[in-house]
Protein backbone atom coordinates (compact mmCIF):
# COMPACT_ATOMS: atom_id res chain seq x y z
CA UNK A 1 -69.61 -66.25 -22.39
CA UNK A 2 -70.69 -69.46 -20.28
CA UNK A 3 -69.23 -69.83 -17.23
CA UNK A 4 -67.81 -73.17 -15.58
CA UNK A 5 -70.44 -74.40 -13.02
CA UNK A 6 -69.06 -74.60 -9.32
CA UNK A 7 -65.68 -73.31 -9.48
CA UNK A 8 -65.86 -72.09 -5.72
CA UNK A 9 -65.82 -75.96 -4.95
CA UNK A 10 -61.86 -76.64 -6.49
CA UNK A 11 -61.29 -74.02 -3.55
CA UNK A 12 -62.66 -76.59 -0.99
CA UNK A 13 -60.61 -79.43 -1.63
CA UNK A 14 -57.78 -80.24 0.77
CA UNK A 15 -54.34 -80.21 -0.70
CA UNK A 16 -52.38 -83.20 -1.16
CA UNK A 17 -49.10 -81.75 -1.16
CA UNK A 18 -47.09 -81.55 1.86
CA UNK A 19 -45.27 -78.89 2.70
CA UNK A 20 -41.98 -79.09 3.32
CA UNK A 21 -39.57 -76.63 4.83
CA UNK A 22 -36.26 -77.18 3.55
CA UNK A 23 -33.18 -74.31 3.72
CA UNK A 24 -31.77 -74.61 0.26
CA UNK A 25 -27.86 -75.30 0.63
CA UNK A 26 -26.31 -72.01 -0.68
CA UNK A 27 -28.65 -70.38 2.17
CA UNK A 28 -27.05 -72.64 4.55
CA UNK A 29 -23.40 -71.77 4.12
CA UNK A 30 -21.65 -68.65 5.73
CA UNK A 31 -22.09 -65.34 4.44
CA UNK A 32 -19.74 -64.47 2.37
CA UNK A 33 -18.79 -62.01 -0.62
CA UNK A 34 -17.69 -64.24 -2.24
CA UNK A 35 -19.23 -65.67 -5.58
CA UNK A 36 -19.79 -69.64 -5.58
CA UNK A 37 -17.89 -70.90 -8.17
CA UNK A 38 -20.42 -71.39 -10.56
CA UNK A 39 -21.51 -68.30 -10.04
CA UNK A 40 -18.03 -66.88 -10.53
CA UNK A 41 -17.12 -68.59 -13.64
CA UNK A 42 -20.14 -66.97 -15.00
CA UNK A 43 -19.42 -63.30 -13.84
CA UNK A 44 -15.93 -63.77 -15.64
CA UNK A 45 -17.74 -65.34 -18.70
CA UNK A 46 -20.04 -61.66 -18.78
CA UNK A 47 -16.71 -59.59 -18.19
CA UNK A 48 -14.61 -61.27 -20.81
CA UNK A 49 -17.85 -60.56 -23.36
CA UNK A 50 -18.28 -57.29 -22.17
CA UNK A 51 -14.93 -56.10 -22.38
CA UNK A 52 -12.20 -56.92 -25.18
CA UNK A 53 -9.31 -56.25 -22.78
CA UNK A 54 -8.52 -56.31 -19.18
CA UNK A 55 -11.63 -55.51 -17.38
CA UNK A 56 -11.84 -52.80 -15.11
CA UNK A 57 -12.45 -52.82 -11.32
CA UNK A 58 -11.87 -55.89 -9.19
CA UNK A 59 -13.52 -58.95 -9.19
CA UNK A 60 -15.42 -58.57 -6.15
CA UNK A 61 -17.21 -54.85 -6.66
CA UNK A 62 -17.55 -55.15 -2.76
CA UNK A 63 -14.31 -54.89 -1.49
CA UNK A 64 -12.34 -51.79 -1.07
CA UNK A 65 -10.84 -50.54 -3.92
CA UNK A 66 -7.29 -49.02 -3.28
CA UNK A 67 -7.16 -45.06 -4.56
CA UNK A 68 -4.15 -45.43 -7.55
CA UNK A 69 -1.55 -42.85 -6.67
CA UNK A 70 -1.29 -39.83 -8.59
CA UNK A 71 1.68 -39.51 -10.84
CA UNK A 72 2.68 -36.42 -12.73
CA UNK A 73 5.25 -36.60 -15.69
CA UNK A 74 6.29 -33.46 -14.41
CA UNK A 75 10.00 -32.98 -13.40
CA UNK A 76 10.74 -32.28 -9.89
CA UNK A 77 11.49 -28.52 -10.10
CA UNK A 78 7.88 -28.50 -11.62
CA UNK A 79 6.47 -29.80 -8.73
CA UNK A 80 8.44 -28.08 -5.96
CA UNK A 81 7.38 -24.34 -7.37
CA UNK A 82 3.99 -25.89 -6.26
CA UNK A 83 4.88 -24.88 -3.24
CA UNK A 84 5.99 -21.96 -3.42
CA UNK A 85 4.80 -18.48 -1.97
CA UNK A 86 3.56 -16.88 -5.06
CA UNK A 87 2.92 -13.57 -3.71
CA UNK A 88 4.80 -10.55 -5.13
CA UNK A 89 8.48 -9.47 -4.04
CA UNK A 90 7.58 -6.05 -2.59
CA UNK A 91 4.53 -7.97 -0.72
CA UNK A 92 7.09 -10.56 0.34
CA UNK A 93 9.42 -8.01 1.42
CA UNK A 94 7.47 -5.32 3.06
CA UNK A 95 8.63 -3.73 6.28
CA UNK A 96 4.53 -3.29 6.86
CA UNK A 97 1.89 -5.08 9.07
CA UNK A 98 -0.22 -5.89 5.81
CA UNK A 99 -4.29 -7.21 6.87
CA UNK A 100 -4.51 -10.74 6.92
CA UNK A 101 -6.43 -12.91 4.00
CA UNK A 102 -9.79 -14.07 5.47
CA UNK A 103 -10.26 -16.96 7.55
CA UNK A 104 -13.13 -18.84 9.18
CA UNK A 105 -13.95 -19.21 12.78
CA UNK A 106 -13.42 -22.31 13.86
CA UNK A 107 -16.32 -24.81 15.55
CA UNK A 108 -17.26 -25.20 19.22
CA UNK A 109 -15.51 -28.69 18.91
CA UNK A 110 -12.62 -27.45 17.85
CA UNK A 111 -11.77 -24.59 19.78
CA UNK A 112 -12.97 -27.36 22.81
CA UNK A 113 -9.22 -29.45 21.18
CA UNK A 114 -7.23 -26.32 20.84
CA UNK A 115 -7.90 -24.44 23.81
CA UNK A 116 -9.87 -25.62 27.20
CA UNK A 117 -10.39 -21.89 28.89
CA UNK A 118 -12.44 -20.67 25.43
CA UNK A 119 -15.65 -18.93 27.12
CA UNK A 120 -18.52 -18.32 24.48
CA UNK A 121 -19.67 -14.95 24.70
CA UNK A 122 -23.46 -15.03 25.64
CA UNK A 123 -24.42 -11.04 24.98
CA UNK A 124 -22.88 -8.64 22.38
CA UNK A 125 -21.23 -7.01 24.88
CA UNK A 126 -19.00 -9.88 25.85
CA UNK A 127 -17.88 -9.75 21.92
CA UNK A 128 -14.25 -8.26 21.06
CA UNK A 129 -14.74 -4.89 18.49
CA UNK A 130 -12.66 -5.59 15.25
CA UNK A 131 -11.69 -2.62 13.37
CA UNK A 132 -12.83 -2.75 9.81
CA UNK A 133 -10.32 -3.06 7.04
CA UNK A 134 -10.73 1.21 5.79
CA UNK A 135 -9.13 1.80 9.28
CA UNK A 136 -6.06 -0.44 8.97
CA UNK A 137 -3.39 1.90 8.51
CA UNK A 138 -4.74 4.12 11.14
CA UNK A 139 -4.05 1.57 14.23
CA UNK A 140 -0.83 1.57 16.09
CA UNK A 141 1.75 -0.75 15.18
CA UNK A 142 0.04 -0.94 11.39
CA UNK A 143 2.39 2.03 9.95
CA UNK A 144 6.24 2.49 11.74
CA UNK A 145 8.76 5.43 11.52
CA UNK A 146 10.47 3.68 8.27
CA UNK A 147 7.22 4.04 6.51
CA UNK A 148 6.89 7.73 7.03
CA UNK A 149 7.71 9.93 3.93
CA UNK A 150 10.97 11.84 4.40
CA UNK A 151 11.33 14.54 1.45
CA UNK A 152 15.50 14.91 0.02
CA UNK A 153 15.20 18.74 0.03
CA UNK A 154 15.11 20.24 3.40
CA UNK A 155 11.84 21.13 4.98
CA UNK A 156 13.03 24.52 6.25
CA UNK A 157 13.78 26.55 3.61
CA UNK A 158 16.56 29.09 3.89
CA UNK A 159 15.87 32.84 3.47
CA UNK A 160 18.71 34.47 4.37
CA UNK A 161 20.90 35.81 1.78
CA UNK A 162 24.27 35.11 3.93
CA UNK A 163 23.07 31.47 4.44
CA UNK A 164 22.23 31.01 0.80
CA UNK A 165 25.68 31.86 -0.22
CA UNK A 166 27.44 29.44 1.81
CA UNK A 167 25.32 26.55 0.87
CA UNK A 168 26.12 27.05 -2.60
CA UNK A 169 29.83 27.73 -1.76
CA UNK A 170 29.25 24.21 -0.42
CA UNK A 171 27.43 22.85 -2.90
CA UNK A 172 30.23 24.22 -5.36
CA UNK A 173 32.93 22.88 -4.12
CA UNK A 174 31.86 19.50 -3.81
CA UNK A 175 30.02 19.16 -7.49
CA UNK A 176 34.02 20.00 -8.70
CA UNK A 177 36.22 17.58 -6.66
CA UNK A 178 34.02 15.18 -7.64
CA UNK A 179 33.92 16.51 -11.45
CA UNK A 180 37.90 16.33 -10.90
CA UNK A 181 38.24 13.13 -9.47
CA UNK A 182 35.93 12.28 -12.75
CA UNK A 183 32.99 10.80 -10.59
CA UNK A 184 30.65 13.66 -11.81
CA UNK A 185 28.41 11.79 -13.45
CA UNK A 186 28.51 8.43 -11.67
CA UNK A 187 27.71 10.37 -8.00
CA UNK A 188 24.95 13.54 -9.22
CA UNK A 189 22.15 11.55 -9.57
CA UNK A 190 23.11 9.86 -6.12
CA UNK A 191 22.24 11.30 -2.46
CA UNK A 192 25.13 12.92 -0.63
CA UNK A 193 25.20 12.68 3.28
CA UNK A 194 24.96 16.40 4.54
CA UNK A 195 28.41 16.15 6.24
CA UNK A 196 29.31 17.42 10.15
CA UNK A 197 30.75 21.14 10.79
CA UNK A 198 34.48 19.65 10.29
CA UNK A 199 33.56 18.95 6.51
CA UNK A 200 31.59 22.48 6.70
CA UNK A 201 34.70 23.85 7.13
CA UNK A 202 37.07 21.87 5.54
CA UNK A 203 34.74 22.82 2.33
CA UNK A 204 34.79 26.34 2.60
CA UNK A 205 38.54 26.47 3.69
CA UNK A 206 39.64 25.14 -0.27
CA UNK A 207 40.60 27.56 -2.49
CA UNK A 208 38.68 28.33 -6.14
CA UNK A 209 41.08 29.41 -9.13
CA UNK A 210 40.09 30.58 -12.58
CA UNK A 211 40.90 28.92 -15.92
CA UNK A 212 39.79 30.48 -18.83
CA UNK A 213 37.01 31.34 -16.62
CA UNK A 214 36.01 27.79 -15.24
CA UNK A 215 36.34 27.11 -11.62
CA UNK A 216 38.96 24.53 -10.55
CA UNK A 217 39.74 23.72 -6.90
CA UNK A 218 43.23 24.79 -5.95
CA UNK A 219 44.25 22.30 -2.86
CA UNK A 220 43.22 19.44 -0.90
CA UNK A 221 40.02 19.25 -3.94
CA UNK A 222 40.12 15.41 -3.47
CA UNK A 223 40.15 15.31 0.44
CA UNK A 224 35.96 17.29 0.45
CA UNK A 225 34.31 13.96 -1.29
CA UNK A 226 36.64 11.08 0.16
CA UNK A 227 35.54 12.29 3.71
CA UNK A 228 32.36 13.04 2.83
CA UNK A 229 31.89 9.50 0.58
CA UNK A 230 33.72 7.63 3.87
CA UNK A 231 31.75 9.26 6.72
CA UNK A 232 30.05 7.62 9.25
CA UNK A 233 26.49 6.89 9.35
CA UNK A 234 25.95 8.78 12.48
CA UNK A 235 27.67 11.85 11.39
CA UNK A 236 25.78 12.76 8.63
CA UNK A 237 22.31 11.85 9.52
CA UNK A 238 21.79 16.27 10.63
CA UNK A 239 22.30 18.73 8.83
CA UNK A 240 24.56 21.40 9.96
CA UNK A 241 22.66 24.91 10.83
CA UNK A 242 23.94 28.37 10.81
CA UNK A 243 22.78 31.49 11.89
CA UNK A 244 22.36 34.14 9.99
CA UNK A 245 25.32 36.20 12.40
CA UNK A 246 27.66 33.23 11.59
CA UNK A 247 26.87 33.05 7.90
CA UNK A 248 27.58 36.30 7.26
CA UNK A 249 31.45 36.32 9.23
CA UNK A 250 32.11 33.72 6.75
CA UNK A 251 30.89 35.81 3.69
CA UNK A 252 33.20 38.05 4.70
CA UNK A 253 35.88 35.79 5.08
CA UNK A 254 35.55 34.28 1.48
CA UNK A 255 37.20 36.12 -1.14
CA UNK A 256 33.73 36.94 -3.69
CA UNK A 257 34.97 36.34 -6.81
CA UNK A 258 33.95 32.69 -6.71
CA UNK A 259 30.21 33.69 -7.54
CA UNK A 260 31.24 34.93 -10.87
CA UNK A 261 32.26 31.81 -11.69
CA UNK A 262 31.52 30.59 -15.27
CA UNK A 263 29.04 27.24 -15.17
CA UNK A 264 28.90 25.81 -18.90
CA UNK A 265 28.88 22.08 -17.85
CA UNK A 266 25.38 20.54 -17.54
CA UNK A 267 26.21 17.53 -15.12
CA UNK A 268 28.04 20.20 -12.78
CA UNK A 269 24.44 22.36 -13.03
CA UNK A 270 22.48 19.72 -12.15
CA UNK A 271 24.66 18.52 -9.38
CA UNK A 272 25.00 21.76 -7.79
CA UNK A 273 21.19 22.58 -8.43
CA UNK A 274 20.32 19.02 -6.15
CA UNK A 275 22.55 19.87 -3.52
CA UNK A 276 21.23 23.33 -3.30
CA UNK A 277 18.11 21.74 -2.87
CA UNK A 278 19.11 19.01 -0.29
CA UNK A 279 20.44 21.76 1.95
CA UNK A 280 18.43 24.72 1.41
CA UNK A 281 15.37 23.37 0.38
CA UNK A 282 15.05 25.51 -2.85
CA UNK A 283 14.52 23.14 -6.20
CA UNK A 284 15.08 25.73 -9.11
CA UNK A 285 13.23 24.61 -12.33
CA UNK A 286 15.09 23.30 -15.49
CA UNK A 287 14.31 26.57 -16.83
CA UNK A 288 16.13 28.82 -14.67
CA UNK A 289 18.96 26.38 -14.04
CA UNK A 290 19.75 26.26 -18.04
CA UNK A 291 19.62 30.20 -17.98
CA UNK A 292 21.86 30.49 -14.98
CA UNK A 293 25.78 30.96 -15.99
CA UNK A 294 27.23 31.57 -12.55
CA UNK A 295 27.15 30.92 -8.60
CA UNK A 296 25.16 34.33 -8.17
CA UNK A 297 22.44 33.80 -10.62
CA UNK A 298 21.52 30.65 -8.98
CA UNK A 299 21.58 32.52 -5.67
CA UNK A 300 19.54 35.34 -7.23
CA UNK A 301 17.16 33.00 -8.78
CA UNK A 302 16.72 30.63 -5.17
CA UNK A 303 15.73 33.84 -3.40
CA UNK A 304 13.52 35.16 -5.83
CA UNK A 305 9.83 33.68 -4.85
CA UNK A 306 7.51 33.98 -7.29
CA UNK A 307 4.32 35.76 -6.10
CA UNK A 308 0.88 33.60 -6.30
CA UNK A 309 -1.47 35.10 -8.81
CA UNK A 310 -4.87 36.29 -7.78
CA UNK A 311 -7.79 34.04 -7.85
CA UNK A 312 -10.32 35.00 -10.14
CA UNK A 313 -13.12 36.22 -7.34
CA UNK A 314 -10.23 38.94 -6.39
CA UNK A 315 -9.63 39.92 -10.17
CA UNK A 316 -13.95 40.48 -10.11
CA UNK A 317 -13.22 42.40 -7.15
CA UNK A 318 -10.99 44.81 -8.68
CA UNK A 319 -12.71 45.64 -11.72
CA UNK A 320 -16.16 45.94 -10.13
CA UNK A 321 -17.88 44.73 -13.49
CA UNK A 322 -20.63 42.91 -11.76
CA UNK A 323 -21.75 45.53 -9.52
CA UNK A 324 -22.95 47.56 -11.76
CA UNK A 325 -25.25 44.87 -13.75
CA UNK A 326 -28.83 44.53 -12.76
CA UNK A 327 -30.48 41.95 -11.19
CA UNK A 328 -27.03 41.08 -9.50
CA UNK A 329 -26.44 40.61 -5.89
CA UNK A 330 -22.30 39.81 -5.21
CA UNK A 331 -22.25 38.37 -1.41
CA UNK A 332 -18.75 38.46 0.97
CA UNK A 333 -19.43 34.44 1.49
CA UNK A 334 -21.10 31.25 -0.34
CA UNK A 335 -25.06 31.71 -0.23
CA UNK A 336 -26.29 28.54 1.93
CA UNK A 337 -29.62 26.76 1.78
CA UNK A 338 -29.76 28.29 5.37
CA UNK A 339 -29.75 32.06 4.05
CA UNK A 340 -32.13 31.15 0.92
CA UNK A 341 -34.61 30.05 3.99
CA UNK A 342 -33.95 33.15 6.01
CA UNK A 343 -34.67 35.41 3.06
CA UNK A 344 -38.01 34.08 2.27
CA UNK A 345 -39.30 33.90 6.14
CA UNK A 346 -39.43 29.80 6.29
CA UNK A 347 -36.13 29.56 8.51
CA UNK A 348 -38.10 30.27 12.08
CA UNK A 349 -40.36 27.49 10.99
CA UNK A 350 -38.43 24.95 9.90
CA UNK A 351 -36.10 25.62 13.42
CA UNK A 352 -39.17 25.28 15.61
CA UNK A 353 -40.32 21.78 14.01
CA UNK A 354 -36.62 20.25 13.96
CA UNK A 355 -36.30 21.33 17.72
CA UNK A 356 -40.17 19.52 18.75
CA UNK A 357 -39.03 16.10 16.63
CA UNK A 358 -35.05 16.31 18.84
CA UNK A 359 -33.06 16.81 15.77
CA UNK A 360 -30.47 19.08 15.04
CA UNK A 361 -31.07 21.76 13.61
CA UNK A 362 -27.60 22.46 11.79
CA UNK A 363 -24.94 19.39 11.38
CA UNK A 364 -26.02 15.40 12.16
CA UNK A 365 -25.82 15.57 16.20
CA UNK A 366 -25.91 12.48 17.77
CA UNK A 367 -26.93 10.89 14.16
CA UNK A 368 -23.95 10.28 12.34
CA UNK A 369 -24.05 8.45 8.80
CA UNK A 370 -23.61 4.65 10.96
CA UNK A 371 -26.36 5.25 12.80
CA UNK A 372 -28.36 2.47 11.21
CA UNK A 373 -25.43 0.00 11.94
CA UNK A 374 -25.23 1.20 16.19
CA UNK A 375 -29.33 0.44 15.74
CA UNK A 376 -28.34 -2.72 14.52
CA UNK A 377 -25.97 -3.91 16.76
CA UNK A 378 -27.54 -2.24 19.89
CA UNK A 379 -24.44 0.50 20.60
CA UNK A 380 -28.01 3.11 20.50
């Protein structure tokens, strides 16, 4: 391709054209935001094409837009429940000091606005210990009195015979002026107070007739369970205790025929069967209650302990079967990896190498199962 001869000269040439340095006039206005209005009635021309409706957004995409407020077509009971704790009753209502949901520490700036004496700790000793959460129920004030499990039978069981029998004279008595007063069945599945030494006495001091062999209270039935049902808090909290001496001068007192007594009514069974139990500590099974038909089988039957059976390495015992196999060696105790090193010689051994390392030879020592975690945080 030829080339144009002396182009480098059109370089040379001075220019003609003067240069002029002019500001063009939208330059020299203010600053502003705000379109020109040519420039305006353009942008509006765009919008209308872009969009069929009413555009979105504002005009101006650079001033603030104002945040719509959030409306719900939700009625107002809707949005109150919002609010509300939605934690279970029984957690809502708990007598306990229950651990609290997690939380974050706050920042050095913060605590700085909320409290002016906060020191920062600068070692780990200067840091407070926090129990861990598998603990909680074992620190004080985490677990009160009302909290403690308190059984409805008694926890000292009675054993003497004398004792027994007034109990369930007691218990008697009571199960029938309610069953008279026909609140049988509304108060045996409820908890009777254990009454004070007047209603003690006031109970054993009613007389028992016969009627075609059922018990019925003679007088003053109704007075036993309207002062017991009326009593006062304080004065039924303890139960009353006798001695044995005691007991028996009131056996002796009570006519006996009472303990023959024919019980054919299954709500006065099981009424006299719990209160039994709330005052002697005794719960006779279903099985014995259904087959007792009077006051003295029940006593019979509370007194009677069965025996525990043997375990099965005292049944081996007694027959001496595995004595006389071969090849078997019965031991008094359990065989330990301890003895199985002893019998073969290794035990001095292994003693002698634990002590020269400073471990223990039986048990952990000083080298309990966190002993990676007081490494860690420098307790060891």
């Amino acid at each position: 391709m030829p080339r144009i001869p002396r182009v480098g000269a059109l370089a040379s040439l001075p220019s003609t054209v003067v240069p002029v340095n002019r500001v063009p006039f939208v330059a020299r206005v203010a600053f502003s935001t705000t379109p020109v209005h040519a420039a305006g009635r353009k942008a509006e021309w765009l919008r209308d094409k872009l969009w069929k409706g009413e555009a979105p957004g504002g005009d101006d995409p650079y001033q603030e837009r104002v945040e719509p407020e959030q409306t719900s077509n939700l009625p107002e009971e809707a949005l109150d429940l919002s609010n509300v704790d939605r934690r279970p009753y029984s957690v809502r209502t708990t007598r306990l000091v229950l651990p609290p949901s997690h939380s974050e520490a706050m920042t050095e700036k913060e605590v700085e606005s909320v409290d002016t004496e906060y020191t920062p700790a600068t070692s780990i000793d200067d840091l407070e210990e926090i129990s861990p959460v598998k603990t909680w129920w074992d620190q004080p004030g985490h677990w009160g009195e009302e909290s403690e499990f308190q059984g409805f039978g008694s926890a000292n069981r009675v054993e003497d015979q004398a004792v027994m029998e007034i109990y369930v004279r007691q218990a008697l008595v009571e199960s029938l002026s309610y069953q008279q007063r026909g609140l049988l069945e509304e108060y045996a599945v409820k908890k009777w107070p254990f009454g004070d030494r007047a209603h003690l006495d006031r109970t054993l001091s009613v007389g028992i007739r016969f009627k075609d062999g059922k018990p019925l209270l003679s007088t003053h039935w109704s007075v036993v369970t309207e002062k017991l049902k009326h009593a006062g808090p304080g004065e039924v909290e303890e139960k009353v205790e006798i001695s044995p001496e005691e007991a028996q001068q009131m056996v002796n007192v009570l006519d006996p025929s009472w303990k023959t007594a024919t019980l054919d009514d299954d709500h006065l069974k099981f009424a006299i069967r719990k209160r039994i139990y709330q005052l002697t500590g005794h719960f006779i099974p279903d099985v014995k209650v259904a087959a007792s038909r009077t006051p003295q089988e029940l006593i019979t039957v509370a007194l009677t302990f069965a025996k525990r059976g043997k375990k099965l390495a005292e049944v081996l015992e007694d027959q001496n079967a595995l004595f006389a196999l071969p090849n078997v060696k019965v031991h008094n105790r359990r065989v330990t990896p301890i003895d199985r090193e002893v019998a073969v010689g290794r035990w001095k051994i292994i003693e002698e190498e634990l002590q020269k390392r400073d471990l223990p030879v039986t048990g952990t020592g000083k080298y309990g199962k966190n002993m990676e975690r007081d490494w860690l945080t420098g307790k060891a």
